[in-house]
N, C-alpha and C. Protein backbone atom coordinates (compact mmCIF):
# COMPACT_ATOMS: atom_id res chain seq x y z
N UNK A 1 -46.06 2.70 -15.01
CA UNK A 1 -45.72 3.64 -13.94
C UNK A 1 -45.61 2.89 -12.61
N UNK A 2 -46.65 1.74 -12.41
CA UNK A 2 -46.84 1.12 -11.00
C UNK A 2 -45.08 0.85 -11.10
N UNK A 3 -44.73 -0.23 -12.13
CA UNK A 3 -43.53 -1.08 -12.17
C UNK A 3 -42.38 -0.23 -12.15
N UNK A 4 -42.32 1.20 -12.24
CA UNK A 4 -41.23 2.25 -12.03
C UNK A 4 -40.84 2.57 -10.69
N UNK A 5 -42.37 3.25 -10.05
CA UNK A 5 -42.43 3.50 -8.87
C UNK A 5 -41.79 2.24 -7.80
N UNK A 6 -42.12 0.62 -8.06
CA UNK A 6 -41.66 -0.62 -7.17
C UNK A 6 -40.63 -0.20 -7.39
N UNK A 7 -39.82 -0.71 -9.26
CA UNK A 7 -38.46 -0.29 -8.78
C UNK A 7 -37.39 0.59 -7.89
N UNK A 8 -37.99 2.14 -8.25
CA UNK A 8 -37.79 3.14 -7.45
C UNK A 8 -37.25 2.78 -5.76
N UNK A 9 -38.87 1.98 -5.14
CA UNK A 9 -38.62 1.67 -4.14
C UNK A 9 -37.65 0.86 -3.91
N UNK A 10 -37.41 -0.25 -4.10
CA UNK A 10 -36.42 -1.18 -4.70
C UNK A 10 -35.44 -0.48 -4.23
N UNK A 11 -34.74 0.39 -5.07
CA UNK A 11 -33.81 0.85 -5.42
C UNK A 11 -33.08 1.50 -4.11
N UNK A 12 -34.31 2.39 -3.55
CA UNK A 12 -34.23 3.51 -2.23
C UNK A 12 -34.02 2.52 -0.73
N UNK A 13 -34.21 1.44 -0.88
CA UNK A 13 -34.66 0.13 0.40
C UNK A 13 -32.82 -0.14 0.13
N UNK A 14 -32.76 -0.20 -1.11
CA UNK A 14 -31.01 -1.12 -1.29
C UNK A 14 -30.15 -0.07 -0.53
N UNK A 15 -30.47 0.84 -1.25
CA UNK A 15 -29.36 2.21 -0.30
C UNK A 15 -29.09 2.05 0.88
N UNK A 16 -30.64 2.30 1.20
CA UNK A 16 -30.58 2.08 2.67
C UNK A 16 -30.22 1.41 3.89
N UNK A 17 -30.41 0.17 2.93
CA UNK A 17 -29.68 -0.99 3.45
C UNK A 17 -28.19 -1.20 3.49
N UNK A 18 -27.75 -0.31 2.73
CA UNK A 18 -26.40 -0.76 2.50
C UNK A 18 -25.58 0.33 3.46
N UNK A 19 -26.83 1.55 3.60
CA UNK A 19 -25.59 2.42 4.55
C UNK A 19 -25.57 1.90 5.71
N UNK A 20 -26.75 1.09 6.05
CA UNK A 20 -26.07 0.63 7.86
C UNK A 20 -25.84 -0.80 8.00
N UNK A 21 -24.99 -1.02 7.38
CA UNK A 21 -24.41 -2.15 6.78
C UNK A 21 -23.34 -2.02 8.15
N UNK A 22 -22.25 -1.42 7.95
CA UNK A 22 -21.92 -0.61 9.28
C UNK A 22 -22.18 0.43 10.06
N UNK A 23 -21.78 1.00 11.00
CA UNK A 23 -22.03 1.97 11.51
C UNK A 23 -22.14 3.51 10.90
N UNK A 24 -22.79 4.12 11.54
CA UNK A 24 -23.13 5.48 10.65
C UNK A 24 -21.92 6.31 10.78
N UNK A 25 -21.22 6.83 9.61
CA UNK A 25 -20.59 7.21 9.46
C UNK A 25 -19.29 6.50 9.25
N UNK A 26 -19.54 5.55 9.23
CA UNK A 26 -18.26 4.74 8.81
C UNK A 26 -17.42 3.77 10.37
N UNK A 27 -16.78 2.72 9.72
CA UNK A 27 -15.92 2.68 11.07
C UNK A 27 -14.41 3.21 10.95
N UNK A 28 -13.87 3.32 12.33
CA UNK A 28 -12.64 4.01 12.44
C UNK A 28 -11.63 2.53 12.11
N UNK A 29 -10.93 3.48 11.04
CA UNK A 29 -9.98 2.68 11.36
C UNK A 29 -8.77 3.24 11.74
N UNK A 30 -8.23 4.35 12.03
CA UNK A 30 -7.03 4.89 12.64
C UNK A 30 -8.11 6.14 13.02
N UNK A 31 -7.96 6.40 14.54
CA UNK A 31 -8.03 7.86 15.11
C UNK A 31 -7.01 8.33 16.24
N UNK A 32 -7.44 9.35 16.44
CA UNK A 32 -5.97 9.78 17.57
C UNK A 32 -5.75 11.34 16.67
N UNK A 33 -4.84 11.08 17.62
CA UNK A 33 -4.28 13.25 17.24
C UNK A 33 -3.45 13.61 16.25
N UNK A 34 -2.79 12.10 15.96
CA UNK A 34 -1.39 11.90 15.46
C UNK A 34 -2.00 12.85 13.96
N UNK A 35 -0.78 13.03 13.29
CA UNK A 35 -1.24 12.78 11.15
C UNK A 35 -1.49 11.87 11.07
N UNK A 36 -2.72 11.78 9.84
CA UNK A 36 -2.25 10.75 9.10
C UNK A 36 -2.09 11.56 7.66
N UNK A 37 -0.80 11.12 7.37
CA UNK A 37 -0.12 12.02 5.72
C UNK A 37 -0.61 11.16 4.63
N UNK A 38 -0.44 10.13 4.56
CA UNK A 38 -0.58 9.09 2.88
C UNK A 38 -1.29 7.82 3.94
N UNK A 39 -2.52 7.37 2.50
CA UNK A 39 -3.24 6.32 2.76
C UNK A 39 -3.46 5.49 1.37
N UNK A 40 -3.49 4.71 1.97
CA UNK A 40 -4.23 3.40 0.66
C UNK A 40 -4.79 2.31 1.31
N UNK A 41 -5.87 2.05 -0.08
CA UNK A 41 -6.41 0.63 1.16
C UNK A 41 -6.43 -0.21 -0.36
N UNK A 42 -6.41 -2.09 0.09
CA UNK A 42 -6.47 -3.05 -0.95
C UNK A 42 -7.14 -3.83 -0.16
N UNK A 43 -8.30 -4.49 -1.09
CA UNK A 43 -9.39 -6.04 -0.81
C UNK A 43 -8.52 -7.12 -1.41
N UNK A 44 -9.14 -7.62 -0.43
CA UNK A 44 -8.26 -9.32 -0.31
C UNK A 44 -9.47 -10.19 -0.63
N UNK A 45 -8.92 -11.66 -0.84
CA UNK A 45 -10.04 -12.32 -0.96
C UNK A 45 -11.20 -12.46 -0.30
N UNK A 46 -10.54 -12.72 0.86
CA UNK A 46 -11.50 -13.12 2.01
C UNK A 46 -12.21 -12.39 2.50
N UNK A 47 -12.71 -11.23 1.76
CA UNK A 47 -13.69 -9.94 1.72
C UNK A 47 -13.15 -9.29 2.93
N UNK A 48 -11.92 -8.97 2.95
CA UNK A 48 -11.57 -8.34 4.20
C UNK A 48 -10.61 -6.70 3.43
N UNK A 49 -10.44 -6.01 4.39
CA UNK A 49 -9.78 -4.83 3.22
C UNK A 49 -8.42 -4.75 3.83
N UNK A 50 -7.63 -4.43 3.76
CA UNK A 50 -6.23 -4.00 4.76
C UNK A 50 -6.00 -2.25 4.17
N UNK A 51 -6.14 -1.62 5.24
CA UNK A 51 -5.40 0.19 4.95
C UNK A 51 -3.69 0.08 5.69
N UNK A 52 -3.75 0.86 4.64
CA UNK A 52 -1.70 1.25 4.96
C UNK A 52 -1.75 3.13 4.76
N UNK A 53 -1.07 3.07 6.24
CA UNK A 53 -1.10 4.94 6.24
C UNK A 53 0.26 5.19 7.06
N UNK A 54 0.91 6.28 6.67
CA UNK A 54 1.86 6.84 7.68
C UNK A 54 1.28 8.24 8.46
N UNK A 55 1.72 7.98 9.74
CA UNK A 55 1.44 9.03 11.20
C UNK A 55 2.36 9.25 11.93
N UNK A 56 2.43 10.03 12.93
CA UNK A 56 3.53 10.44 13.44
C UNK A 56 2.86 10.53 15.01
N UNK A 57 2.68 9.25 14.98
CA UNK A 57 2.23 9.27 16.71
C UNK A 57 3.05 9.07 17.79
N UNK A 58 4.52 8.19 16.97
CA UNK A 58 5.80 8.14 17.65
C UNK A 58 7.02 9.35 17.16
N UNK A 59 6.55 10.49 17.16
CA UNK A 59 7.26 11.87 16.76
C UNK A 59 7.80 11.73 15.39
N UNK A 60 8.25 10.73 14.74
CA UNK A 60 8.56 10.39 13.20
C UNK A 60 7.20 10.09 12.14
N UNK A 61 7.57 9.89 11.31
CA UNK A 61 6.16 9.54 10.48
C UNK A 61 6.52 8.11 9.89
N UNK A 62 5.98 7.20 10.63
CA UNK A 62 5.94 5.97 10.28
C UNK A 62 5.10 5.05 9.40
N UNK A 63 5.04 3.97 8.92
CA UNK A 63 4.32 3.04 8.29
C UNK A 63 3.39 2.37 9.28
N UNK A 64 1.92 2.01 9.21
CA UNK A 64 1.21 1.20 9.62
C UNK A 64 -0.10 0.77 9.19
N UNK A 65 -0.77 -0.86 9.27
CA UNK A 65 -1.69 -1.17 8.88
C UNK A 65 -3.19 -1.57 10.15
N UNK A 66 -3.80 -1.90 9.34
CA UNK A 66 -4.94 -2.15 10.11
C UNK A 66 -5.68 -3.01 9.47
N UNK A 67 -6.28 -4.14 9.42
CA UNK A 67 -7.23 -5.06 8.53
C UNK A 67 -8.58 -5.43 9.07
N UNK A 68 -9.64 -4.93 8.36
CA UNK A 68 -11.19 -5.08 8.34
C UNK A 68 -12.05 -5.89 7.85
N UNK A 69 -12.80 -6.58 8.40
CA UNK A 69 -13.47 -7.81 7.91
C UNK A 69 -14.50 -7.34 7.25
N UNK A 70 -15.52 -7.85 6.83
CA UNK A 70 -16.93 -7.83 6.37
C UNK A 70 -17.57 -7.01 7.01
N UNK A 71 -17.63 -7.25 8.49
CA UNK A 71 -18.75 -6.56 9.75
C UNK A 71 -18.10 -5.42 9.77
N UNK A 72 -16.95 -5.08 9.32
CA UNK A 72 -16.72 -3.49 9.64
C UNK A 72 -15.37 -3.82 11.38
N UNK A 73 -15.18 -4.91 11.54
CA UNK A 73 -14.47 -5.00 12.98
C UNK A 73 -12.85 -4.76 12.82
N UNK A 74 -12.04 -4.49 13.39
CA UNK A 74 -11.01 -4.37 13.17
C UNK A 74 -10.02 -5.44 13.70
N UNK A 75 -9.21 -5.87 13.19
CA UNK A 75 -8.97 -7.40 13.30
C UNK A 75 -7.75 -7.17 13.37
N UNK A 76 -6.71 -6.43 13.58
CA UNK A 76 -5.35 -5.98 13.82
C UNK A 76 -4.92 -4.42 15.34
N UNK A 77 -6.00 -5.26 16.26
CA UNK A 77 -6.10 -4.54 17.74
C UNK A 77 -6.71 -3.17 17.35
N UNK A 78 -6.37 -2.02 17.78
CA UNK A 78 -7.00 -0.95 18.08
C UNK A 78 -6.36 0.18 17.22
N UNK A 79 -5.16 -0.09 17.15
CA UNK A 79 -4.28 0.79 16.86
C UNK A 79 -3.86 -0.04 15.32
N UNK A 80 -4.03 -0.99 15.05
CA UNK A 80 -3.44 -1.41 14.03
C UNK A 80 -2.19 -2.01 14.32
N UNK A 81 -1.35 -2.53 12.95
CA UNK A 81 -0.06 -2.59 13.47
C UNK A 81 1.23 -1.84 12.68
N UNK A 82 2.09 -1.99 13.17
CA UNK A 82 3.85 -1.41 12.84
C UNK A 82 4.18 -1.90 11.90
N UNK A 83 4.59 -1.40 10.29
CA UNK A 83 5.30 -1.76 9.52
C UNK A 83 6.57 -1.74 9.55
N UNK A 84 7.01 -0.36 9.47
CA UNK A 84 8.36 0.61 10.10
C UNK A 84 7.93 1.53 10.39
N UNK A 85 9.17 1.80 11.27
CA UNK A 85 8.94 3.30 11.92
C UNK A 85 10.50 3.35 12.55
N UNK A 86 11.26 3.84 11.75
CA UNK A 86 12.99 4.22 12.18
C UNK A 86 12.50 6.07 12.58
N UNK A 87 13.74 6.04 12.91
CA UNK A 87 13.63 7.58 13.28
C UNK A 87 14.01 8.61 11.84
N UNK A 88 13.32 8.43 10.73
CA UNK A 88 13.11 9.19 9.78
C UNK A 88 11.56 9.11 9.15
N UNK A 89 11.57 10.03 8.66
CA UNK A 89 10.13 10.23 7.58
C UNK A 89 10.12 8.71 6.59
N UNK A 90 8.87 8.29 6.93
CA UNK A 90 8.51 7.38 5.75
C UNK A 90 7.35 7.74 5.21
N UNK A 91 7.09 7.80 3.34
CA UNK A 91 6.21 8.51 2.83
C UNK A 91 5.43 7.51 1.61
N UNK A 92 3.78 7.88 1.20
CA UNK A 92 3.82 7.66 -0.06
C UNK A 92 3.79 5.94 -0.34
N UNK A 93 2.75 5.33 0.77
CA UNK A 93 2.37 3.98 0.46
C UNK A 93 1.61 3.57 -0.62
N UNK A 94 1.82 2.59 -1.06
CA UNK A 94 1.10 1.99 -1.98
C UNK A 94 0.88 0.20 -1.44
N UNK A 95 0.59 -0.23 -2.14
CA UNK A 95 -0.43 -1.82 -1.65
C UNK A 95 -1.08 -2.37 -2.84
N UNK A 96 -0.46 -3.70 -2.51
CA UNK A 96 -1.34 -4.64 -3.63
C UNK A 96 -1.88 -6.06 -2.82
N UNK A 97 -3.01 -6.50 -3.08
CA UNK A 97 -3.39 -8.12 -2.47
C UNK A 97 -2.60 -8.81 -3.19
N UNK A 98 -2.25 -10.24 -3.00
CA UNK A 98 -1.35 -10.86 -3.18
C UNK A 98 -1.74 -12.42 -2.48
N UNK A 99 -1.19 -13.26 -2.87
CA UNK A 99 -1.20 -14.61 -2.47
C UNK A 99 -1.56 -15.06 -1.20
N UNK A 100 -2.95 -16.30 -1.08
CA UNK A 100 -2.95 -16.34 0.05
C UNK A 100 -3.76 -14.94 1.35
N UNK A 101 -4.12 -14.09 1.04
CA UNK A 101 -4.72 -13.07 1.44
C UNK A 101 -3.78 -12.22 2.57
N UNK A 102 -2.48 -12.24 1.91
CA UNK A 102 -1.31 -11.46 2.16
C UNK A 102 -1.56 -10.13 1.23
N UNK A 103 -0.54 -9.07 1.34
CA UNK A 103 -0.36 -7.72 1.14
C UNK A 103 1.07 -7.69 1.00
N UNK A 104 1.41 -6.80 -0.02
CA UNK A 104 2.71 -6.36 -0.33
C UNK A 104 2.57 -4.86 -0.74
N UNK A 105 2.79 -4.38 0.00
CA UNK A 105 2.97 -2.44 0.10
C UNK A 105 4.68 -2.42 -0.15
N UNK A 106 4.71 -1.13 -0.46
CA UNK A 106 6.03 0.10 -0.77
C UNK A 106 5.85 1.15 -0.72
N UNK A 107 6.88 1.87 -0.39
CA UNK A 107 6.90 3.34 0.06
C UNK A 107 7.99 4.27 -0.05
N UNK A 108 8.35 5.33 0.33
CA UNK A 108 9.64 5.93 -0.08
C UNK A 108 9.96 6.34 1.61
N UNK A 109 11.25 5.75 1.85
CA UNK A 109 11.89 5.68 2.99
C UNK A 109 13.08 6.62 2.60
N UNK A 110 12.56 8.04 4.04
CA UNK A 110 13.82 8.91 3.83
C UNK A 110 15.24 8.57 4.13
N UNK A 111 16.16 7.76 3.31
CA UNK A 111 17.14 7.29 4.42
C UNK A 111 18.05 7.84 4.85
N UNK A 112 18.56 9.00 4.21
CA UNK A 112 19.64 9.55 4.07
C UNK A 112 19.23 11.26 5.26
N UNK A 113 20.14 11.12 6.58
CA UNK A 113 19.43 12.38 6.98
C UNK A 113 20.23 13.31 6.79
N UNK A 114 21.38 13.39 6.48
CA UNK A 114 21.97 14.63 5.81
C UNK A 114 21.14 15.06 4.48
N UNK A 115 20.39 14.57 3.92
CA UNK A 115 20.00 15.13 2.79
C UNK A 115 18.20 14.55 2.50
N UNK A 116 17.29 15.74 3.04
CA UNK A 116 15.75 15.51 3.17
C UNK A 116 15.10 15.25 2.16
N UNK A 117 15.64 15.36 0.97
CA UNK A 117 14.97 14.98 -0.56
C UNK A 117 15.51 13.81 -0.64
N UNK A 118 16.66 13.24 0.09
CA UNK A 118 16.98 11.93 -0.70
C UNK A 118 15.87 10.87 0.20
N UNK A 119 15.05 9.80 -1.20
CA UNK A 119 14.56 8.71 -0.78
C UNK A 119 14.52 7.32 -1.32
N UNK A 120 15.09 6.37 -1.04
CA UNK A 120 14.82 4.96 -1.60
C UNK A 120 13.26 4.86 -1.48
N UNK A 121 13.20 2.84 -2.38
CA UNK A 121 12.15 2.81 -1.65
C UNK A 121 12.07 1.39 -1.08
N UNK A 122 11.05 1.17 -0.52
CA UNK A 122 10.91 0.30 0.77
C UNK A 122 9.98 -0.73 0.39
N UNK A 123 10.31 -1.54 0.73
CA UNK A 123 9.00 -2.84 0.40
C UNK A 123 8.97 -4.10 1.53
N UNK A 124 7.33 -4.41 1.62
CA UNK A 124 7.37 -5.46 2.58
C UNK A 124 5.66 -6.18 2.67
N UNK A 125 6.16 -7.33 3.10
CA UNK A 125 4.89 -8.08 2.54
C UNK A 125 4.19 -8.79 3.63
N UNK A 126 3.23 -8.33 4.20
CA UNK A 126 2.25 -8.87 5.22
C UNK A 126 1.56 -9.92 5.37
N UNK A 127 0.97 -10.84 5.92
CA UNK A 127 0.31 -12.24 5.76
C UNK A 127 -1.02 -12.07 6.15
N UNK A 128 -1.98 -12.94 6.67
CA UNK A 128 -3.19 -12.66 6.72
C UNK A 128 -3.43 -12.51 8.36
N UNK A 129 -2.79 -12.67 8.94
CA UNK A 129 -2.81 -12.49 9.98
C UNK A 129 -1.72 -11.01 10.66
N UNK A 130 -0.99 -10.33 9.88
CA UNK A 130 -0.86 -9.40 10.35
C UNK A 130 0.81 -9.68 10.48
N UNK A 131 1.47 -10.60 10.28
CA UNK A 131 2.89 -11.00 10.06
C UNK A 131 3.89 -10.57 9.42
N UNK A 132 4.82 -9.68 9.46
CA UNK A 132 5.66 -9.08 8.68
C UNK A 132 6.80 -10.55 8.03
N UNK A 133 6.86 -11.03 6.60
CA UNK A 133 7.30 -11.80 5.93
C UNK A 133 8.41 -11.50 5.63
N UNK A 134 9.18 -10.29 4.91
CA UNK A 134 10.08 -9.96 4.33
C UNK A 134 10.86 -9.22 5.29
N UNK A 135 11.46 -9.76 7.28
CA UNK A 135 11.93 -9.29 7.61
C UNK A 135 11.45 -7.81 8.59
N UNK A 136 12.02 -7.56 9.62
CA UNK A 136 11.13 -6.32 10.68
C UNK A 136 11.51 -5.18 9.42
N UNK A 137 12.26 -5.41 8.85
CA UNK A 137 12.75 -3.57 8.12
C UNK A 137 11.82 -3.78 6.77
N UNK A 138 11.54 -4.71 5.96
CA UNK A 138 11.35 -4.88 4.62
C UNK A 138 12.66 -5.12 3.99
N UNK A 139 12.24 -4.81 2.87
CA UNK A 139 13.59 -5.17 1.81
C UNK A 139 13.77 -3.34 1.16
N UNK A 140 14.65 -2.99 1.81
CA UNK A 140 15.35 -1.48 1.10
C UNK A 140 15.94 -1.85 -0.48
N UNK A 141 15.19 -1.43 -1.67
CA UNK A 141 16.02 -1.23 -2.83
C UNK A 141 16.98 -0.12 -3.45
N UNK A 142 18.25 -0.79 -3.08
CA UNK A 142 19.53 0.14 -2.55
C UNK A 142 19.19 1.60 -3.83
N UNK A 143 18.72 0.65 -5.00
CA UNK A 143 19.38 1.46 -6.04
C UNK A 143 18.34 2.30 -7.07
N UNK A 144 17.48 2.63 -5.93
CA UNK A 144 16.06 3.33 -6.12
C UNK A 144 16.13 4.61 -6.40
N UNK A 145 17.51 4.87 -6.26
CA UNK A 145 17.39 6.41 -6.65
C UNK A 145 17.53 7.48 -5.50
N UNK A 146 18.25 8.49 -5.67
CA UNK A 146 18.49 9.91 -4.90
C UNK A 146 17.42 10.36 -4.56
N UNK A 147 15.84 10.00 -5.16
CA UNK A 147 14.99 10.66 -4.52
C UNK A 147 14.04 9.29 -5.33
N UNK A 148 13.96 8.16 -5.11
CA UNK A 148 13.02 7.33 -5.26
C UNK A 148 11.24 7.76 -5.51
N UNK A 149 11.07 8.18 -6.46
CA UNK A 149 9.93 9.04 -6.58
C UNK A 149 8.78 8.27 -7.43
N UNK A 150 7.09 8.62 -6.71
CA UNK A 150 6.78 8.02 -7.60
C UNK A 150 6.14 6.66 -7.77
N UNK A 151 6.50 5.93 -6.46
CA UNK A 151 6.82 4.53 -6.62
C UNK A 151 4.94 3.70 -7.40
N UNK A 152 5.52 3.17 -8.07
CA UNK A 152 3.79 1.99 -8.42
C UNK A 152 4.55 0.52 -8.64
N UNK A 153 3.23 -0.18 -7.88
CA UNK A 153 3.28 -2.08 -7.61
C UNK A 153 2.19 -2.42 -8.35
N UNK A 154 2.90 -3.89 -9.22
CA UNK A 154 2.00 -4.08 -9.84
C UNK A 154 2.52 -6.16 -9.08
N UNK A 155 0.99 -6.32 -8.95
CA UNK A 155 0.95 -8.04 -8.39
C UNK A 155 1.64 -8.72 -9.63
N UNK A 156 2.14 -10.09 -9.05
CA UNK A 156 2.38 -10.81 -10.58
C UNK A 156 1.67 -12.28 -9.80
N UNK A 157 1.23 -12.99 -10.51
CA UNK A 157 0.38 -13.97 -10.47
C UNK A 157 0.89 -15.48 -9.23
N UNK A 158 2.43 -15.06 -9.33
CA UNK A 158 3.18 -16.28 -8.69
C UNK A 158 3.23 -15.87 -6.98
N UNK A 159 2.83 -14.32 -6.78
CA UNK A 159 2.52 -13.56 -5.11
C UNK A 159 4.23 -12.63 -5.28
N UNK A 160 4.59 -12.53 -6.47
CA UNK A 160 5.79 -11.39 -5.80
C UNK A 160 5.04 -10.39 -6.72
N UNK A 161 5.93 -9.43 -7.03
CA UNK A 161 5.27 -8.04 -8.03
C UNK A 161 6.61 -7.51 -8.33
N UNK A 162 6.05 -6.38 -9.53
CA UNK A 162 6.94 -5.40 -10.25
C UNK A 162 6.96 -4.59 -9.19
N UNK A 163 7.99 -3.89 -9.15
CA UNK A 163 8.04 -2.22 -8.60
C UNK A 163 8.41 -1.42 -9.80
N UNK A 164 8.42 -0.23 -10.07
CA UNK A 164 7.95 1.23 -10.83
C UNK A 164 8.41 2.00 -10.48
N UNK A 165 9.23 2.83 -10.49
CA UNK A 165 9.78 4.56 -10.26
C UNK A 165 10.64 5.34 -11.01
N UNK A 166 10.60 6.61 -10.59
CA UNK A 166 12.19 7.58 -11.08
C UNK A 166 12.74 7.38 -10.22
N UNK A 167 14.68 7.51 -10.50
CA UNK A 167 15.09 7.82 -9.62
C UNK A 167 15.14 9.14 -9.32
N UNK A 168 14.81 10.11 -9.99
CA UNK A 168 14.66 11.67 -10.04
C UNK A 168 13.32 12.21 -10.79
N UNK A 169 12.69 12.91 -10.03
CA UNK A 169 11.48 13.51 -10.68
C UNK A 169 11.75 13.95 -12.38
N UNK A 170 13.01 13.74 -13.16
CA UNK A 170 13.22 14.00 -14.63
C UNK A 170 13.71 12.88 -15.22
N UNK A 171 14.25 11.89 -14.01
CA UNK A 171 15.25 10.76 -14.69
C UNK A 171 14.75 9.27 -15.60
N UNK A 172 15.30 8.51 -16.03
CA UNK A 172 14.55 7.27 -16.77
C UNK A 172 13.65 6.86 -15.67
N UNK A 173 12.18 6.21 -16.49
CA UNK A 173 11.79 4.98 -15.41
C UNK A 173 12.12 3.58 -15.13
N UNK A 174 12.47 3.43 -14.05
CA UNK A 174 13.19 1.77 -14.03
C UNK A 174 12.20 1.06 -13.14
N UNK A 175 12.43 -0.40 -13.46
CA UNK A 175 11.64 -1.15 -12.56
C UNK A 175 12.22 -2.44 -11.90
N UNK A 176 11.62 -2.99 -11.01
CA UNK A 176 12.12 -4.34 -10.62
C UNK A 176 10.79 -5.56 -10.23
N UNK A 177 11.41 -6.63 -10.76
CA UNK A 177 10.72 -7.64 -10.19
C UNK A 177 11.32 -8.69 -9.11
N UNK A 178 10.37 -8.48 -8.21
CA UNK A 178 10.54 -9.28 -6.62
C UNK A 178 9.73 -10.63 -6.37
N UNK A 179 10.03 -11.83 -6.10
CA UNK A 179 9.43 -12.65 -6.03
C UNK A 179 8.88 -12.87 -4.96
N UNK A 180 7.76 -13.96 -4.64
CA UNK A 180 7.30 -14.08 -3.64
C UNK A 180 8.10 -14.12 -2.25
N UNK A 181 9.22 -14.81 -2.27
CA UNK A 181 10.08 -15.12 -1.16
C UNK A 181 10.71 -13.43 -0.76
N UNK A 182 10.73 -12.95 -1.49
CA UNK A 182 11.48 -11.39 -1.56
C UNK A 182 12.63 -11.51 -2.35
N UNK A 183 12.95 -12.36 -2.69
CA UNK A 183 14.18 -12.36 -3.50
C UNK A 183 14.03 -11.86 -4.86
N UNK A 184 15.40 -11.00 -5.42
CA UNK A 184 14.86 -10.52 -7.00
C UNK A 184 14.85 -11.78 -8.21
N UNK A 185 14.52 -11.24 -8.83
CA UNK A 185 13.91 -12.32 -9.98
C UNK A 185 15.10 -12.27 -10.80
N UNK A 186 15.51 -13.37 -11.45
CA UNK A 186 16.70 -13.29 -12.59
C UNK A 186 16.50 -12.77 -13.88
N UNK A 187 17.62 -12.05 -13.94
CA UNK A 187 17.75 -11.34 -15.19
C UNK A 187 17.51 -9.30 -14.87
N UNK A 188 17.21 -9.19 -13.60
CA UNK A 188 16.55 -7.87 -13.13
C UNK A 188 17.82 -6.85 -12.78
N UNK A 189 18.57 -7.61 -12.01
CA UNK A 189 19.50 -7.21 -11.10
C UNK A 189 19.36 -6.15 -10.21
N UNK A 190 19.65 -5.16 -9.78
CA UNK A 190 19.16 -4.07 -9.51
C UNK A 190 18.05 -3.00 -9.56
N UNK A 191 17.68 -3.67 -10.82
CA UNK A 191 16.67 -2.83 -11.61
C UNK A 191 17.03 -2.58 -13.13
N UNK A 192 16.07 -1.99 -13.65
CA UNK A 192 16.32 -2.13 -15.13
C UNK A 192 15.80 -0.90 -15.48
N UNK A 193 16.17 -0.16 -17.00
CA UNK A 193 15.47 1.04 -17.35
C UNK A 193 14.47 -0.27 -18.32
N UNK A 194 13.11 1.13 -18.04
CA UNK A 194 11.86 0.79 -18.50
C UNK A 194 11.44 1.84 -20.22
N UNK A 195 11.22 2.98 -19.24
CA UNK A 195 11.39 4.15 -20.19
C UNK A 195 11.91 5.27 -19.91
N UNK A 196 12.36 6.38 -21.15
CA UNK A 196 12.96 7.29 -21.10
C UNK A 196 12.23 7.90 -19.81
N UNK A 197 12.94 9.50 -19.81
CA UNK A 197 12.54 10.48 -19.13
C UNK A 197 11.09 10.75 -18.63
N UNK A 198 10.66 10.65 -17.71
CA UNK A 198 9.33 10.66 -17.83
C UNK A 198 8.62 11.32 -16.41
N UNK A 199 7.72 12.64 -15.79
CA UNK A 199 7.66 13.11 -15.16
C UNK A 199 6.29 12.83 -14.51
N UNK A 200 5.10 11.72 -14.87
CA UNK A 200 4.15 10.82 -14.79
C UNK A 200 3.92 9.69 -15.49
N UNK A 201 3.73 8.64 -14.38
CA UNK A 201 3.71 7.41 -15.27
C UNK A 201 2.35 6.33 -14.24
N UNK A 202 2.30 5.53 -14.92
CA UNK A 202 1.21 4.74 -14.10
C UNK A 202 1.19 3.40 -14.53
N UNK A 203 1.48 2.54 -13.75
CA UNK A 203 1.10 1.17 -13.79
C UNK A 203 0.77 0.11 -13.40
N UNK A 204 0.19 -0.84 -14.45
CA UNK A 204 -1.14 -1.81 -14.16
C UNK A 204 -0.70 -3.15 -14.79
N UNK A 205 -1.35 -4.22 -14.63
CA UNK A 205 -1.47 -5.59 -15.35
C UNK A 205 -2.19 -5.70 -16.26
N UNK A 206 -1.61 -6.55 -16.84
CA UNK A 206 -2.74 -6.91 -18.81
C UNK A 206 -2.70 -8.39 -17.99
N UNK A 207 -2.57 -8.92 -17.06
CA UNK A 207 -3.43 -10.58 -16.49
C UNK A 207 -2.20 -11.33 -17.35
């Protein structure tokens, strides 16, 4: 019983310790009035995390990050920084760590404003310092589909990744592979069908 009760304590001391590890209640990493609509966050090596969210603090709903160290500090100014932000809706980030303690996110970029359902999608790859790599816009994949839906990144070992989607919430799933530089990988072209019809899908690495 003695050796239950230590553990116990043990156990109640670790908690404790770990909630004010940072500040109570967490630290901010995006506040303000703005939205925030879609979030994701990915750990990097260097025990640091990077979040990717779209807000509409510049009247559109844009892309932006923010990267957090160990101590909880925010290491990409106050506000974070600008992925995109054109004067349309951008939706529906996703994020993977990647080479070097870079980030490669995607998203579905409304491009088309005659028509509010239509969305490609968008990709672009960050450095450790907060550097947009693949260009101020990213790399638009033309052929993502009338409503690019859906989207999932999967890392590939060399720092580029798969991309994943419908082009229609009923249509085949197709995918593409992007290399580190941003350039597509041979043999891909545009994209490729993966599988039939499919209205949820999810994907991951087997290493």
């Amino acid at each position: 019983m003695k050796y239950l009760i230590i553990s116990l304590l043990l156990f109640i001391f670790s908690l404790s310790f770990a909630q004010v590890q940072w500040q109570e209640n967490g630290v901010p990493v995006r506040q303000g009035e703005n939205i925030d609509w879609n979030q994701t966050s990915v750990a990097c090596d260097d025990e640091t995390f990077v979040s990717i969210w779209t807000d509409t603090r510049n009247g559109i709903r844009g892309v932006y990050a923010q990267k957090v160290d160990i101590n909880g500090n925010s290491l990409w100014g106050d506000y974070g920084i600008e992925i995109y932000n054109p004067e349309r809706m951008q939706s529906r980030p996703m994020a993977i760590a990647s080479t070097d303690n870079s980030v490669i996110t995607c998203w579905q970029d409304y491009n088309d404003p005659e028509n509010i359902y239509s969305s490609k999608i968008r990709i672009q790859k960050i450095d450790a310092n907060g550097n947009l790599l693949w260009g101020e816009e990213g790399i638009l994949l033309e052929n993502s589909g009338v409503n690019g839906c859906s989207p999932q990144i999967v890392g590939h070992s060399d720092g580029g990744v798969y991309i994943f989607w419908n082009e229609t919430p009923q249509s085949v799933i197709k995918g593409i592979r992007m290399l580190a530089d941003g350039s597509i990988a041979a043999g891909w072209g545009d994209g490729i069908e993966i599988l039939p019809a499919q209205y949820k899908f999810k994907a991951d690495t087997d290493q």
